[in-house]
N, C-alpha and C. Protein backbone atom coordinates (compact mmCIF):
# COMPACT_ATOMS: atom_id res chain seq x y z
N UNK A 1 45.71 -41.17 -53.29
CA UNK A 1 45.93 -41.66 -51.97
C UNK A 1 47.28 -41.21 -51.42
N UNK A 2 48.39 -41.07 -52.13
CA UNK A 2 49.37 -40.16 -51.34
C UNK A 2 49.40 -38.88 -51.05
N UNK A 3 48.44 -37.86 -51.58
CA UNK A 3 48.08 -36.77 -50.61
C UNK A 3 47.09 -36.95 -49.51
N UNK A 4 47.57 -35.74 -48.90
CA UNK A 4 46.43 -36.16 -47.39
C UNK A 4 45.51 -35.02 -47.73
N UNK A 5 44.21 -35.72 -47.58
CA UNK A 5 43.18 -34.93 -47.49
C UNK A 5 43.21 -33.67 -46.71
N UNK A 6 42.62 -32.48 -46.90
CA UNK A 6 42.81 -31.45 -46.27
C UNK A 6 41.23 -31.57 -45.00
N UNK A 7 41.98 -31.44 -44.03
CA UNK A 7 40.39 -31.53 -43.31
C UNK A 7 39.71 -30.59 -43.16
N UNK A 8 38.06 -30.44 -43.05
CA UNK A 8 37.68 -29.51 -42.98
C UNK A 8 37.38 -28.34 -41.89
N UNK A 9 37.84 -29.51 -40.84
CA UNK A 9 37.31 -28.82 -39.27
C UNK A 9 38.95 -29.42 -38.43
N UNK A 10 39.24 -28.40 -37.86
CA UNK A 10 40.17 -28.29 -37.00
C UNK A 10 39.94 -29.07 -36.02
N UNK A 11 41.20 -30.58 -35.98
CA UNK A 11 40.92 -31.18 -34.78
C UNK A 11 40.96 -30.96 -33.29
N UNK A 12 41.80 -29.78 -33.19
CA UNK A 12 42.37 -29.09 -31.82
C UNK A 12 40.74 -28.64 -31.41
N UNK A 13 39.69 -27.45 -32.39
CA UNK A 13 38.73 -26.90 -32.19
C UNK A 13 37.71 -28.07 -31.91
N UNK A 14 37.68 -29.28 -32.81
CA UNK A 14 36.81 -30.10 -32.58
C UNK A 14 36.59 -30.83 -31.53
N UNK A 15 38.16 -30.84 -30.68
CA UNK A 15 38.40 -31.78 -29.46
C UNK A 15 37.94 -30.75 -28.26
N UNK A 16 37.99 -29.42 -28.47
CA UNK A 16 37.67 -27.95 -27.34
C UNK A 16 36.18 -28.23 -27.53
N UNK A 17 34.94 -28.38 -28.40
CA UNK A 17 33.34 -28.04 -28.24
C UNK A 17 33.53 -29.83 -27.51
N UNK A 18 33.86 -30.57 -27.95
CA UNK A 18 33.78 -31.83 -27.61
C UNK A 18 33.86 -31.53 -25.72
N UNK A 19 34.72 -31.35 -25.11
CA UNK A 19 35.40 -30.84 -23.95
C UNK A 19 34.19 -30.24 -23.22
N UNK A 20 33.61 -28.99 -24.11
CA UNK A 20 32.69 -27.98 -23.55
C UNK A 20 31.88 -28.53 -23.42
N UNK A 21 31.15 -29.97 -24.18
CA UNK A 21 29.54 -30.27 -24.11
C UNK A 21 30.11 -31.68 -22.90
N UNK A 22 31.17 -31.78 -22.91
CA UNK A 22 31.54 -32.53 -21.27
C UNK A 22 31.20 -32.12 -20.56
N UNK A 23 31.60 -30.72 -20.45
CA UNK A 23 31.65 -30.00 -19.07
C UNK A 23 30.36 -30.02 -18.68
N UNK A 24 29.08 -29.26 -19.77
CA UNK A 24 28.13 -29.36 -19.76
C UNK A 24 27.33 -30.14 -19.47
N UNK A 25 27.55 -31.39 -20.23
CA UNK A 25 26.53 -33.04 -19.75
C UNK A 25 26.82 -33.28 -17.89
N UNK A 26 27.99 -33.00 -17.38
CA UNK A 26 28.53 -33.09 -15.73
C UNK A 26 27.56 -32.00 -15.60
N UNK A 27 27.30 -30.86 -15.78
CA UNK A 27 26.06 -30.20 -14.59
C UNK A 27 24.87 -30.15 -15.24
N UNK A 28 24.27 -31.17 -16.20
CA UNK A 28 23.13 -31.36 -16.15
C UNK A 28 22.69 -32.93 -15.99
N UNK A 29 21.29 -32.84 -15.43
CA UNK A 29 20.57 -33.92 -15.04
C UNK A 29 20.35 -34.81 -15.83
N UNK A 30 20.56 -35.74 -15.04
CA UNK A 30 20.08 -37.82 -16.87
C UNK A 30 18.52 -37.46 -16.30
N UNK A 31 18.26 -38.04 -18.07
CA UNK A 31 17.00 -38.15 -18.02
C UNK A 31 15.88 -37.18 -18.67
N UNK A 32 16.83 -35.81 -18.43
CA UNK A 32 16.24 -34.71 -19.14
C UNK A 32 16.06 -34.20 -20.58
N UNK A 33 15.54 -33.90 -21.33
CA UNK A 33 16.25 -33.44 -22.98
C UNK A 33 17.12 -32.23 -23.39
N UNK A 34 17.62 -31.87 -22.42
CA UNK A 34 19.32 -31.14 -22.26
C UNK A 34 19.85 -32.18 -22.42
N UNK A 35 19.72 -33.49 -21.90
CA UNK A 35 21.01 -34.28 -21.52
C UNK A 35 21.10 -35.13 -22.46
N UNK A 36 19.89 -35.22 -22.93
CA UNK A 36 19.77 -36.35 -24.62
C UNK A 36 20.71 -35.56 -25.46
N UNK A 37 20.00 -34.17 -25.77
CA UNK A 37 20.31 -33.44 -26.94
C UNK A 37 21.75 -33.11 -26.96
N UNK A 38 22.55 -33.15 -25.45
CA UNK A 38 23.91 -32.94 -25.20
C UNK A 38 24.44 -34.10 -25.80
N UNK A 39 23.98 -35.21 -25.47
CA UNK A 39 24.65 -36.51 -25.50
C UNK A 39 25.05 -36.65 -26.81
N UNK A 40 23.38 -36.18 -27.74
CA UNK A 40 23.55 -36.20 -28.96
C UNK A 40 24.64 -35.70 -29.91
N UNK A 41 24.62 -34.46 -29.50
CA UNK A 41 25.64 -34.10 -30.32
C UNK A 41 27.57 -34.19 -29.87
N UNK A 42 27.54 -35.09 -28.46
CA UNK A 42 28.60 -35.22 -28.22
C UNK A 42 29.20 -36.52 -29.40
N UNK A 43 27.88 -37.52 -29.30
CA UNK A 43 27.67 -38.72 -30.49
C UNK A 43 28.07 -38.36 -31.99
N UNK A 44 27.67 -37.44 -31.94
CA UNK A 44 27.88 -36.91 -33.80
C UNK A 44 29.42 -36.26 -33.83
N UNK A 45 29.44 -35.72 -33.09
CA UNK A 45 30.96 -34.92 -32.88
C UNK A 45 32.22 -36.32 -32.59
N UNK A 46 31.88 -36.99 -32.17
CA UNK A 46 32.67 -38.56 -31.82
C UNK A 46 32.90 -39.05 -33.58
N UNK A 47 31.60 -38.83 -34.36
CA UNK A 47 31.92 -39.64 -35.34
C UNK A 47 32.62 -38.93 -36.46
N UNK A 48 32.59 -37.80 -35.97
CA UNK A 48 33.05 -36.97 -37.20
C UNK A 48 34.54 -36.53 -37.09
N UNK A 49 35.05 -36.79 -35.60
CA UNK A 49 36.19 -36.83 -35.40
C UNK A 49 37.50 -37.89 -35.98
N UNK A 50 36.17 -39.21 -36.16
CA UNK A 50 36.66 -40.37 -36.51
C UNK A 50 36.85 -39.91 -38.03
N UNK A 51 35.91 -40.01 -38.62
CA UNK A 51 35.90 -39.94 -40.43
C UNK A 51 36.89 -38.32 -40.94
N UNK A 52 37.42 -37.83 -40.00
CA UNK A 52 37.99 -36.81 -40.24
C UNK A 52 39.38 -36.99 -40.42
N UNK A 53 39.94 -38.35 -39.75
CA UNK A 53 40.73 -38.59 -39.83
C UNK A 53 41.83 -38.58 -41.53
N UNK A 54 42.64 -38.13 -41.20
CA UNK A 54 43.54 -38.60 -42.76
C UNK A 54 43.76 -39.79 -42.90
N UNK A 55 43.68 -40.30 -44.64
CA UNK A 55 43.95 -41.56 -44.61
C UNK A 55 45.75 -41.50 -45.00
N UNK A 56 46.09 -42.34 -44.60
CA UNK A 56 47.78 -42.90 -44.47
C UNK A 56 47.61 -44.02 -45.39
N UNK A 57 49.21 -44.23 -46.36
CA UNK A 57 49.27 -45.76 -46.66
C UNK A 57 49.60 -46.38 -45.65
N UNK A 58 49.13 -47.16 -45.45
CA UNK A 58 49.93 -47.90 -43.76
C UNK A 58 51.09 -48.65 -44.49
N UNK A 59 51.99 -48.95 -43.81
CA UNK A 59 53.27 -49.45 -43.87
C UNK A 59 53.24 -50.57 -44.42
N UNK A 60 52.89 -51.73 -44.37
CA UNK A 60 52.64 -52.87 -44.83
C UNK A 60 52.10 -52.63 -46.24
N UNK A 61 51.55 -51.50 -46.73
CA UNK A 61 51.36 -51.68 -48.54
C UNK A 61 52.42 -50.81 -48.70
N UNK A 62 53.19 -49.76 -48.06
CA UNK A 62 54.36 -49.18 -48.63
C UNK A 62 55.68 -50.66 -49.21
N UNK A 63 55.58 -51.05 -48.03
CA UNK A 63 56.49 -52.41 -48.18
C UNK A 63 56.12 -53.18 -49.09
N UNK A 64 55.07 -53.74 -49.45
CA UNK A 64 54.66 -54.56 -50.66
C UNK A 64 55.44 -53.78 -51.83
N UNK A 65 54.95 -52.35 -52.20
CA UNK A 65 55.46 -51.75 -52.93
C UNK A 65 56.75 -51.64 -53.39
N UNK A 66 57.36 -51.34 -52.05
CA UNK A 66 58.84 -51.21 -52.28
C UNK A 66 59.62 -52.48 -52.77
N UNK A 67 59.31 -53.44 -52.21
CA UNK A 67 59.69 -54.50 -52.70
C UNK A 67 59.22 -55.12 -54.14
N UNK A 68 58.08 -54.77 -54.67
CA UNK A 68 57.28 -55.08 -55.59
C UNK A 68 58.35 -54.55 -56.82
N UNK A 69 58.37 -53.35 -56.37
CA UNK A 69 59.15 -52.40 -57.67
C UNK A 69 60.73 -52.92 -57.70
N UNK A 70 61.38 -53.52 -56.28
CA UNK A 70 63.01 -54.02 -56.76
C UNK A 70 62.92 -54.74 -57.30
N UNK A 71 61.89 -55.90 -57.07
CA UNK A 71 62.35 -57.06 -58.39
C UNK A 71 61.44 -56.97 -59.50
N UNK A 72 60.98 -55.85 -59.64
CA UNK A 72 60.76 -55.06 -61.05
C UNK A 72 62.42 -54.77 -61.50
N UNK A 73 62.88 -53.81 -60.93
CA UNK A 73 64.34 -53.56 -61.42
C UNK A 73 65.14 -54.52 -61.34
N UNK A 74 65.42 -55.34 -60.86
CA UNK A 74 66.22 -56.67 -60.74
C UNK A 74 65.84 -57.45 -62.03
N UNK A 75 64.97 -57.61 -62.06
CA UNK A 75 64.66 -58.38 -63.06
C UNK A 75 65.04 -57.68 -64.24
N UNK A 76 64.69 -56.07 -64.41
CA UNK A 76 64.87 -55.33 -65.69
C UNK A 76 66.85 -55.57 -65.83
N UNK A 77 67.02 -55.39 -64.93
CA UNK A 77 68.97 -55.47 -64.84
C UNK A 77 68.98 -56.85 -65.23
N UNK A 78 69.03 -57.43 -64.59
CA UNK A 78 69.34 -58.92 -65.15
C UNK A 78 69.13 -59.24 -66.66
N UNK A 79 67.89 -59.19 -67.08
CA UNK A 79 67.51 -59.06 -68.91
C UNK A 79 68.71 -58.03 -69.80
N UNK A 80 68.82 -56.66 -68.86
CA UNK A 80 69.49 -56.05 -69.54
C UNK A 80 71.17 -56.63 -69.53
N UNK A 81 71.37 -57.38 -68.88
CA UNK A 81 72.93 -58.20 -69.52
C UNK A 81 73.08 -59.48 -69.65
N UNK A 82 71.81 -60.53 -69.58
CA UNK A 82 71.61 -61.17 -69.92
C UNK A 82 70.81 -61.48 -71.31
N UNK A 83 70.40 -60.97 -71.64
CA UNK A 83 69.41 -61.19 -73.21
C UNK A 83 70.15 -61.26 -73.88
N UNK A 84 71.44 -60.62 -74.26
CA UNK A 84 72.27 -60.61 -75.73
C UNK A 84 72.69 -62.26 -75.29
N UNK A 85 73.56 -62.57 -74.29
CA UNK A 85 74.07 -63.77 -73.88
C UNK A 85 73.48 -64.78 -74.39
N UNK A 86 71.67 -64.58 -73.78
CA UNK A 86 70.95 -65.78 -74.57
C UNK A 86 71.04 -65.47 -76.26
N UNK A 87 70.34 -64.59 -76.30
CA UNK A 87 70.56 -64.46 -78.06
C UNK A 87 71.61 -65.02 -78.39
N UNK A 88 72.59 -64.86 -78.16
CA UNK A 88 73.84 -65.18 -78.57
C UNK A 88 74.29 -67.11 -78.63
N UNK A 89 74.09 -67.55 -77.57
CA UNK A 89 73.47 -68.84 -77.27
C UNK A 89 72.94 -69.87 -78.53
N UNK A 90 72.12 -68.92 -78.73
CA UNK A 90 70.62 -69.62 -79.30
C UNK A 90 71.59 -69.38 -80.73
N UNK A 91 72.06 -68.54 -81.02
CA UNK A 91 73.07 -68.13 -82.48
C UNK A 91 73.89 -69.67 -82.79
N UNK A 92 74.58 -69.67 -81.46
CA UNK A 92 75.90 -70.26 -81.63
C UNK A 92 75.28 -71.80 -81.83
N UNK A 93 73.88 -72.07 -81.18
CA UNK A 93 73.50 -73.42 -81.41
C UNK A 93 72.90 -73.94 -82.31
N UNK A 94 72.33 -72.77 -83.22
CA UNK A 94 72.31 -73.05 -85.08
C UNK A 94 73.21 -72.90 -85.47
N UNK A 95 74.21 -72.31 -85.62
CA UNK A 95 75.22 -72.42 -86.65
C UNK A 95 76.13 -73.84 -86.69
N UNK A 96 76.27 -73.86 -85.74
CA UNK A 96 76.76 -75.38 -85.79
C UNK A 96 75.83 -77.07 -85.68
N UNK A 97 74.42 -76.97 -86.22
CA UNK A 97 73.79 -77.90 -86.11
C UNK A 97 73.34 -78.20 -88.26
């Protein structure tokens, strides 16, 4: 998920036939099967524009993340100069019991 998919169809080209079967559906007649079959594939070209899209982490799971992982390290820092302390602790409160 952090690479972006490579797409297969050029959105610039996909948005130009999209454009052309506009132009097209404006000088032909409703009602006709030019104007279905136009429509049609203006419909399919709509959806494929959509699913073509790259997926992104959206920001809100980058942030979970980022934060997820500092008090991963916070926590690892803290243990790392705190643990002997406790050990040490726990020493000093057997030897004298």
């Amino acid at each position: 998920m952090f690479f972006k998919k490579k797409s297969p169809v050029d959105p610039t080209h996909l948005q130009k036939v999209i454009d052309d079967l506009l132009s097209q559906l404006e000088n032909t007649e409703t009602g006709t099967e030019k104007h279905a079959h136009i429509t049609d594939q203006i419909a399919k070209l709509y959806k494929l524009q959509e699913t073509d899209k790259p997926d992104f982490i959206s920001k809100d799971a980058l942030l979970a993340a980022g934060v997820t992982l500092a008090v991963a390290l916070l926590v690892l820092y803290f243990e790392k100069g705190n643990v002997v302390t406790s050990k040490a602790f726990n020493f000093i409160g057997r030897t004298f019991r």
